[in-house]
Protein backbone atom coordinates (compact mmCIF):
# COMPACT_ATOMS: atom_id res chain seq x y z
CA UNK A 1 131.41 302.08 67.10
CA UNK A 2 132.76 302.71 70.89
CA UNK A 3 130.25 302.79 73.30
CA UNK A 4 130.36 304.48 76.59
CA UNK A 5 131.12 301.35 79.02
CA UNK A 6 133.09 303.21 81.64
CA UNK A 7 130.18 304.27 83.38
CA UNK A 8 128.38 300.90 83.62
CA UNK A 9 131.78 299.31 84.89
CA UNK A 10 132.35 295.46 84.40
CA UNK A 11 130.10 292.70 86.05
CA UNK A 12 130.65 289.31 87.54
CA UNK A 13 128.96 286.08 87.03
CA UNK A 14 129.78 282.43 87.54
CA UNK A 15 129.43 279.76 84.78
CA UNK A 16 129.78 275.99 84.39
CA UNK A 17 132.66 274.63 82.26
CA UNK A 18 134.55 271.65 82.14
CA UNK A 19 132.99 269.70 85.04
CA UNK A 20 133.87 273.21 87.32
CA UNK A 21 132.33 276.21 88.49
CA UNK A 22 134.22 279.49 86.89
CA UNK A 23 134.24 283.14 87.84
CA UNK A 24 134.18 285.76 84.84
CA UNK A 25 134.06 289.19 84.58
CA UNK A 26 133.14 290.87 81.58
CA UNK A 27 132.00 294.37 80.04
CA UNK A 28 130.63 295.77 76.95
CA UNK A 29 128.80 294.23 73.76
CA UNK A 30 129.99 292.64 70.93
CA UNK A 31 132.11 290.61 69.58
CA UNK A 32 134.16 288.25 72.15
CA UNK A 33 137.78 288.73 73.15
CA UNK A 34 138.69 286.18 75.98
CA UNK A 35 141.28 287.08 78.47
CA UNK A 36 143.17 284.43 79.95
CA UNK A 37 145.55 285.53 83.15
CA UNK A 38 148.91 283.82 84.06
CA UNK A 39 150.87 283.34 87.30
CA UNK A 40 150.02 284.16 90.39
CA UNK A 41 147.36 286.64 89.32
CA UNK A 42 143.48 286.58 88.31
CA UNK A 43 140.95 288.73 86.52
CA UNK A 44 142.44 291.81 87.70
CA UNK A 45 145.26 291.80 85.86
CA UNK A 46 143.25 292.64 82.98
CA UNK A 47 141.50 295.68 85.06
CA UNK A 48 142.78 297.99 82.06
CA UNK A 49 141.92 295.83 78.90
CA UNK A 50 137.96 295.33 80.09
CA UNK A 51 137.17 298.91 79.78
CA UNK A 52 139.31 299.78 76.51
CA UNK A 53 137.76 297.06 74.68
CA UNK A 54 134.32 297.60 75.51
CA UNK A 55 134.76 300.90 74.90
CA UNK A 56 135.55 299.84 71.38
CA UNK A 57 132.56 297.87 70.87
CA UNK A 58 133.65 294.28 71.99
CA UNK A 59 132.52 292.26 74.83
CA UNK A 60 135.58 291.31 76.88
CA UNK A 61 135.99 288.33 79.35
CA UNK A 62 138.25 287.71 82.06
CA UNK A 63 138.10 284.21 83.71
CA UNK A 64 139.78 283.45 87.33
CA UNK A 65 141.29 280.35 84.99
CA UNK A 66 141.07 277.21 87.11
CA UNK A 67 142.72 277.06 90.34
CA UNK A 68 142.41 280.57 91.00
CA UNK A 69 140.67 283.57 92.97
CA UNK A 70 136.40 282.48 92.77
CA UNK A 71 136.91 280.21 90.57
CA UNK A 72 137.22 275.97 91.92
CA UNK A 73 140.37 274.47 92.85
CA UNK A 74 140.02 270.93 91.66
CA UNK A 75 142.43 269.08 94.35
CA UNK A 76 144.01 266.39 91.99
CA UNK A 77 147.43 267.84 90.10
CA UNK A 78 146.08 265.91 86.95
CA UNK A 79 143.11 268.17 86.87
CA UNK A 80 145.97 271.13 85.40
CA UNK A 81 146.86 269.98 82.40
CA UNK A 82 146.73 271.93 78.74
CA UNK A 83 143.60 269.75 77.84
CA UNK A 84 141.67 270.72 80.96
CA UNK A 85 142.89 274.17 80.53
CA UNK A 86 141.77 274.34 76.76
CA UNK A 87 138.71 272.50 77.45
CA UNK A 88 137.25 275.51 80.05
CA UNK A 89 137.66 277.78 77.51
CA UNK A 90 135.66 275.94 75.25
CA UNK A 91 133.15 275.59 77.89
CA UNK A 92 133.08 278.97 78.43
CA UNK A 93 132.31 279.92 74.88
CA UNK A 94 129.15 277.75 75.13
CA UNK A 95 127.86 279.04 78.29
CA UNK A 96 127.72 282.61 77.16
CA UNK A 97 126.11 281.00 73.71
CA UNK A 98 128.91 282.36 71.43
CA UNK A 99 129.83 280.22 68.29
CA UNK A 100 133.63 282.06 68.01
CA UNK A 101 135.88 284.81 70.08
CA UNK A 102 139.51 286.02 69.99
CA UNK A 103 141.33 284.92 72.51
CA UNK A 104 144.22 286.37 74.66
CA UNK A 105 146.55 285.04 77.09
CA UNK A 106 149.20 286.29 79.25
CA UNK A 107 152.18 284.26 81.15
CA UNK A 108 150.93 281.06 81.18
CA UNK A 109 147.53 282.05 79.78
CA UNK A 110 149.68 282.51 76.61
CA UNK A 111 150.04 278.75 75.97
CA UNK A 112 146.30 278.55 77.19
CA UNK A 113 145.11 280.77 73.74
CA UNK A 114 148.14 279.42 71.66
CA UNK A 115 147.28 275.93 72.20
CA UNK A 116 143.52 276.80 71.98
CA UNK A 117 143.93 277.92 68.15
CA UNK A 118 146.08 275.55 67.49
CA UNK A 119 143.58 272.60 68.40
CA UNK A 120 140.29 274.73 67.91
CA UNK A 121 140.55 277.40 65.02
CA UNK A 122 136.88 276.98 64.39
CA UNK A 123 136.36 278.68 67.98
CA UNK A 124 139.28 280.62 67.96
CA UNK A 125 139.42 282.80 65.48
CA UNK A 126 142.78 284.70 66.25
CA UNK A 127 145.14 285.06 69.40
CA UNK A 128 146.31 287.92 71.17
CA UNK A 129 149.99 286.45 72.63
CA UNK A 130 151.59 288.36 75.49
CA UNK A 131 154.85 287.54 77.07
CA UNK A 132 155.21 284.03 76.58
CA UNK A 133 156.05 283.04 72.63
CA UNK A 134 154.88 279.91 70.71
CA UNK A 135 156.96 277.14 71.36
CA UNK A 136 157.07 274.03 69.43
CA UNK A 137 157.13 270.79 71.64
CA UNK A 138 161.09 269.41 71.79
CA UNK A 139 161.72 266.11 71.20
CA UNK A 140 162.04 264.94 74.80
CA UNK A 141 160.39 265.96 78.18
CA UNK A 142 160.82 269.56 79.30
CA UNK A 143 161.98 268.51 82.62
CA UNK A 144 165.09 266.66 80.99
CA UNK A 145 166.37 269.75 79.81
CA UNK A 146 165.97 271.72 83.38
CA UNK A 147 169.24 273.25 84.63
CA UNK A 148 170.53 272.52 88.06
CA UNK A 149 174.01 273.16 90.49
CA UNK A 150 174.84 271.77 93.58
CA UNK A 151 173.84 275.28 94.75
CA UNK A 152 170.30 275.94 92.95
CA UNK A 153 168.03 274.46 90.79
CA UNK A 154 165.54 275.87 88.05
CA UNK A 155 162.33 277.04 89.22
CA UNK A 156 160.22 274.51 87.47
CA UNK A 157 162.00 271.92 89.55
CA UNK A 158 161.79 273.95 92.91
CA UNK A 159 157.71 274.10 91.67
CA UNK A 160 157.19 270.40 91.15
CA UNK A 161 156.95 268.82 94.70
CA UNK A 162 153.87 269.30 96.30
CA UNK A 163 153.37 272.00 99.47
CA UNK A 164 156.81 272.90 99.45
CA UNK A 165 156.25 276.36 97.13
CA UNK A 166 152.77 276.62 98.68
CA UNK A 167 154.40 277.49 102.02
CA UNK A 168 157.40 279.55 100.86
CA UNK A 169 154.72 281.67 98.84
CA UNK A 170 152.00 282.10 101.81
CA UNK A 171 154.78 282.41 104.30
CA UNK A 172 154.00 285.94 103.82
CA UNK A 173 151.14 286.94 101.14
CA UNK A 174 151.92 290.50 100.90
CA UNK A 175 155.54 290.33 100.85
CA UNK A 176 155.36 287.71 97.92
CA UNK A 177 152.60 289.71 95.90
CA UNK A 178 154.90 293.08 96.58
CA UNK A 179 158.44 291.47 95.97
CA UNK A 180 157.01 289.23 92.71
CA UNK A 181 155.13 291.94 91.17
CA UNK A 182 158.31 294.74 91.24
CA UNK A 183 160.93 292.30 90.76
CA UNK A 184 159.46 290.75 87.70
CA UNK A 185 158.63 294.53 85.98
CA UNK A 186 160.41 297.03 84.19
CA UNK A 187 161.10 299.47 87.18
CA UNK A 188 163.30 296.67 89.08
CA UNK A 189 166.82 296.17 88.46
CA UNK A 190 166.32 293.52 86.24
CA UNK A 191 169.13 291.05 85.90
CA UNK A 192 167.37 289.43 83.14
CA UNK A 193 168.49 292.41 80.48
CA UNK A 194 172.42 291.62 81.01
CA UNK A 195 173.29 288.71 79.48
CA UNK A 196 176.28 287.46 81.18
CA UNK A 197 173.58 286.86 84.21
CA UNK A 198 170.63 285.34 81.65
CA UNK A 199 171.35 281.83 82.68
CA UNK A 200 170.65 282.62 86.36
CA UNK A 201 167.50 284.08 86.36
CA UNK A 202 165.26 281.74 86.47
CA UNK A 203 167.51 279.44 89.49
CA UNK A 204 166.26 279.17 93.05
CA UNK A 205 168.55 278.82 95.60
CA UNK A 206 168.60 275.40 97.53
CA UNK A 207 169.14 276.54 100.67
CA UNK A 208 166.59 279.28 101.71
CA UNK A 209 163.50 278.62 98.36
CA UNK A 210 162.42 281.34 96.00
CA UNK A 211 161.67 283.71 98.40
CA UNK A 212 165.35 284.17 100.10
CA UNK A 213 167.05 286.43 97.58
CA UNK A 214 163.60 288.91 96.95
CA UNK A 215 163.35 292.12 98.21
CA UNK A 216 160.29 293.69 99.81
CA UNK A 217 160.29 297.51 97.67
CA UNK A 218 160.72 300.26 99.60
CA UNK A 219 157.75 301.93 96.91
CA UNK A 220 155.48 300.72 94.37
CA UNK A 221 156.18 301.22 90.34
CA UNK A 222 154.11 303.80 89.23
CA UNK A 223 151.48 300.94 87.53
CA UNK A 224 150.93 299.41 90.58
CA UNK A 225 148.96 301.21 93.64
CA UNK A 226 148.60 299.41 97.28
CA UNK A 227 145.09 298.97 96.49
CA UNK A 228 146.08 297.00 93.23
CA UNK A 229 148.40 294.85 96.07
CA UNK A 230 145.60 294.52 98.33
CA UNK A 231 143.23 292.62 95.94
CA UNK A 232 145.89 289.69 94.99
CA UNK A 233 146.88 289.89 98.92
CA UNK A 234 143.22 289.40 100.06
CA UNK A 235 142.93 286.62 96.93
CA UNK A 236 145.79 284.60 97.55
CA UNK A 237 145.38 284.61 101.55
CA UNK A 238 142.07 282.92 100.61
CA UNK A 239 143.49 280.34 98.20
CA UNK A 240 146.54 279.95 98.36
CA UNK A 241 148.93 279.17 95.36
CA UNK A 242 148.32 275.71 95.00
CA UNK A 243 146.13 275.65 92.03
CA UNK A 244 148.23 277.74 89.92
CA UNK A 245 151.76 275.56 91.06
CA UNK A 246 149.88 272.89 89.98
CA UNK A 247 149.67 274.12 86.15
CA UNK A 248 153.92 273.69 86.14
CA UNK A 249 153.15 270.44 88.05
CA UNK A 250 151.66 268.95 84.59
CA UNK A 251 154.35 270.25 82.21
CA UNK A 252 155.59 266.60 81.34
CA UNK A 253 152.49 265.57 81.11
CA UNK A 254 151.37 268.12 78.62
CA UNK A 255 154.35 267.18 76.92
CA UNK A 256 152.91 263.71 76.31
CA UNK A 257 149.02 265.09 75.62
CA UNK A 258 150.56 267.36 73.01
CA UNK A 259 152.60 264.59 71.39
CA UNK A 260 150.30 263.75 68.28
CA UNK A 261 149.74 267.33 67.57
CA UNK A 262 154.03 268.25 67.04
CA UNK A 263 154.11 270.23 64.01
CA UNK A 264 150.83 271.30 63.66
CA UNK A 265 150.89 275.35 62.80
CA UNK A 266 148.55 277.79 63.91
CA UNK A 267 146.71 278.80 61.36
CA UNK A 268 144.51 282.02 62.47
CA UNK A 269 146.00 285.60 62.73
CA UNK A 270 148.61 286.06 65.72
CA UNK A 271 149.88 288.97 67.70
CA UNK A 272 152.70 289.36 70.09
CA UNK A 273 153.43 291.34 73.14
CA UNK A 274 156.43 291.34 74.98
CA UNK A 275 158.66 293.72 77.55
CA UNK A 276 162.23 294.32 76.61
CA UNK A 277 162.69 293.70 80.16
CA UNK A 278 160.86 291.12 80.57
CA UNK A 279 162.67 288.15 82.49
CA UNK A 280 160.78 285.76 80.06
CA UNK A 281 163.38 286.84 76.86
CA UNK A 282 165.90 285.83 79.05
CA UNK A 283 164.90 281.85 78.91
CA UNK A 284 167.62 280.04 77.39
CA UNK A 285 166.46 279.58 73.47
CA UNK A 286 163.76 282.71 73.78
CA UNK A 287 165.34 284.46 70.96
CA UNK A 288 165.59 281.52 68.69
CA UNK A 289 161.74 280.92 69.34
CA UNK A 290 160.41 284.57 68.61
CA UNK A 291 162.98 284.52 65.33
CA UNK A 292 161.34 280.94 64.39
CA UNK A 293 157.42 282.44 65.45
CA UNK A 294 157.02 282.75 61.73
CA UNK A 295 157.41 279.05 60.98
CA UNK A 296 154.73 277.87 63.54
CA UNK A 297 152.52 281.17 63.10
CA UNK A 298 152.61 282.17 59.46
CA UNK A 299 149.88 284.56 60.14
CA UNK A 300 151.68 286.37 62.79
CA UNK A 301 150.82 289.97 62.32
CA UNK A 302 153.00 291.71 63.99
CA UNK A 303 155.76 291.27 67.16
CA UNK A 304 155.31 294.42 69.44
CA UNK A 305 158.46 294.79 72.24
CA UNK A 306 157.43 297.59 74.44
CA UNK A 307 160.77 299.51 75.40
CA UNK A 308 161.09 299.64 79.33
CA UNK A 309 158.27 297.03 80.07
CA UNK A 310 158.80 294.12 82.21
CA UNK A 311 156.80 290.37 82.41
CA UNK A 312 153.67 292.47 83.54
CA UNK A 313 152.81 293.91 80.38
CA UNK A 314 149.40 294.53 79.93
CA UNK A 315 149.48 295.75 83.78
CA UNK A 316 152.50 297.16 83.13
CA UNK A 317 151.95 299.61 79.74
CA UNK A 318 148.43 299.23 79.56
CA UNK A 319 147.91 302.22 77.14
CA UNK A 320 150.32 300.77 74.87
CA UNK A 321 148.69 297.28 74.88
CA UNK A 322 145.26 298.65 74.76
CA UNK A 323 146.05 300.24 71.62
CA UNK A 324 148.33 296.99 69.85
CA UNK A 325 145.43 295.09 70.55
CA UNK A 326 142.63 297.05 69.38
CA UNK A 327 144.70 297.94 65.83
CA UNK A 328 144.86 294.08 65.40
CA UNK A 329 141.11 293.52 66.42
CA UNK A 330 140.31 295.84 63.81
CA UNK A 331 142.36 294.13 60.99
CA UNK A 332 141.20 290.77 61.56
């Protein structure tokens, strides 16, 4: 039954979870889809998903995940890892005194929801997986297998050491949110979709950080307004990007957590959502992964590639999403 939810717009509240205080917005009644955001972005990135599915009859709920907008910024890096991450969803599911919910994740919210069925399936009753695949842990730490050149090293390395991202990042706020947001879609010039160029994607530059080779747009995609800008401008300014560089600070250590649970399948029903142009598909061993989904997700539904789209999906193509997701909610 869809319910007229536009009008009555989505609300804010704060709950406790996990030993922290976390900001959630949420609209409509009925059965509970979580929403959990990647990097560097909050709630807001799931503006477009709140009203379509409450609209449809299902209560939808977007968490500032930890370290991010309202929501606290534990100061220890340890404080980051899968566990933790995993463990505030739970949390969350018992402060708004529901027994089970469908859970989405984007970037890396994705391993969030795809680690949360895979160690909770009585909670979790199916994922919604945009951008980011499942991948089954390797046999070694993550960080072993990070390329680097005398001239630039992977961005995962660039991440790990503390305050040195933090201030290429805030350098500027607005320049970062602008040159991230249309470099990483489906409008920029994407290097990602040309193979020959795959390998270098993801490489930072040693000389000069992250920030050195990006390039302020002259105009906004078409998705994206200045007003859209303004709220992760006036959010990170506040914040700061520690507390989401701190999730890739614990990716060897998740590596270890996850250890006893290598192999384990997940078991409830899966979607995927991914950009052709998404810089993500270009990761060395992406294809392999999404061909090898089956394996690991046996109940995968369907894999939806939106033609044109970049990392930004559901922000990017939200009509398009809107409408995977709700044909999946339906058959579930």
């Amino acid at each position: 039954k869809e319910r007229d939810s536009y009008s009555s717009g989505p609300t804010h509240r704060f709950v406790e979870t996990n030993g922290i205080r976390m900001h959630l917005v949420e609209q409509g009644e009925g059965p509970l889809v979580l929403l959990c955001h990647g990097f560097p972005e909050s709630w807001y990135s799931w503006r477009h998903q709140l009203s379509a599915l409450a609209t449809a009859g299902f209560r939808a709920v977007a968490p500032d995940m930890r370290g991010y907008g309202n929501t606290d910024r534990p100061d220890p890096i340890d404080q980051y890892t899968l566990l933790h991450l995993i463990g505030d969803m739970v949390g969350v599911l018992d402060a708004l005194d529901c027994e089970k919910a469908v859970i989405a994740g984007h970037d890396w919210g994705a391993p969030v929801a795809l680690h949360a069925v895979l160690l909770r399936p009585d909670l979790f009753r199916a994922v919604i997986d945009l951008s980011v695949p499942f991948i089954a842990s390797g046999p070694d730490y993550p960080s072993k297998s990070y390329p680097q050149t005398d001239d630039a090293v992977f961005y995962q390395i660039y991440f790990q050491s503390p305050g040195v991202a933090e201030a290429d990042l805030e350098r500027d706020v607005r320049f970062t949110t602008r040159a991230l947001l249309y470099d990483g879609s489906g409008d920029a010039p994407n290097p990602a979709i040309r193979s020959e160029q795959a390998g270098h994607v993801f490489m930072v530059p040693r000389k000069g950080g992250i920030t050195a080779n990006w390039v302020n747009p002259t105009a906004l995609p078409p998705w994206l307004t200045e007003a859209d800008v303004e709220i992760y401008v006036d959010q990170f300014r506040r914040t700061g990007y520690r507390g989401g560089l701190n999730w890739y600070r614990n990716i060897d250590r998740n590596w270890e957590l996850m250890a006893p649970f290598a192999g384990l399948k997940i078991t409830v029903p899966a979607l995927l959502i991914a950009g052709d142009r998404d810089v993500v598909l270009a990761f060395r061993g992406m294809d392999q992964a999404i061909a090898n989904l089956p394996q690991s997700v046996p109940k995968l539904q369907k894999t939806l590639i939106l033609p044109g789209c970049g990392h930004w999906t559901q922000q990017e193509q939200p009509q398009e999403v809107n409408a995977a997701i709700l044909e999946f909610l339906r058959q579930i």
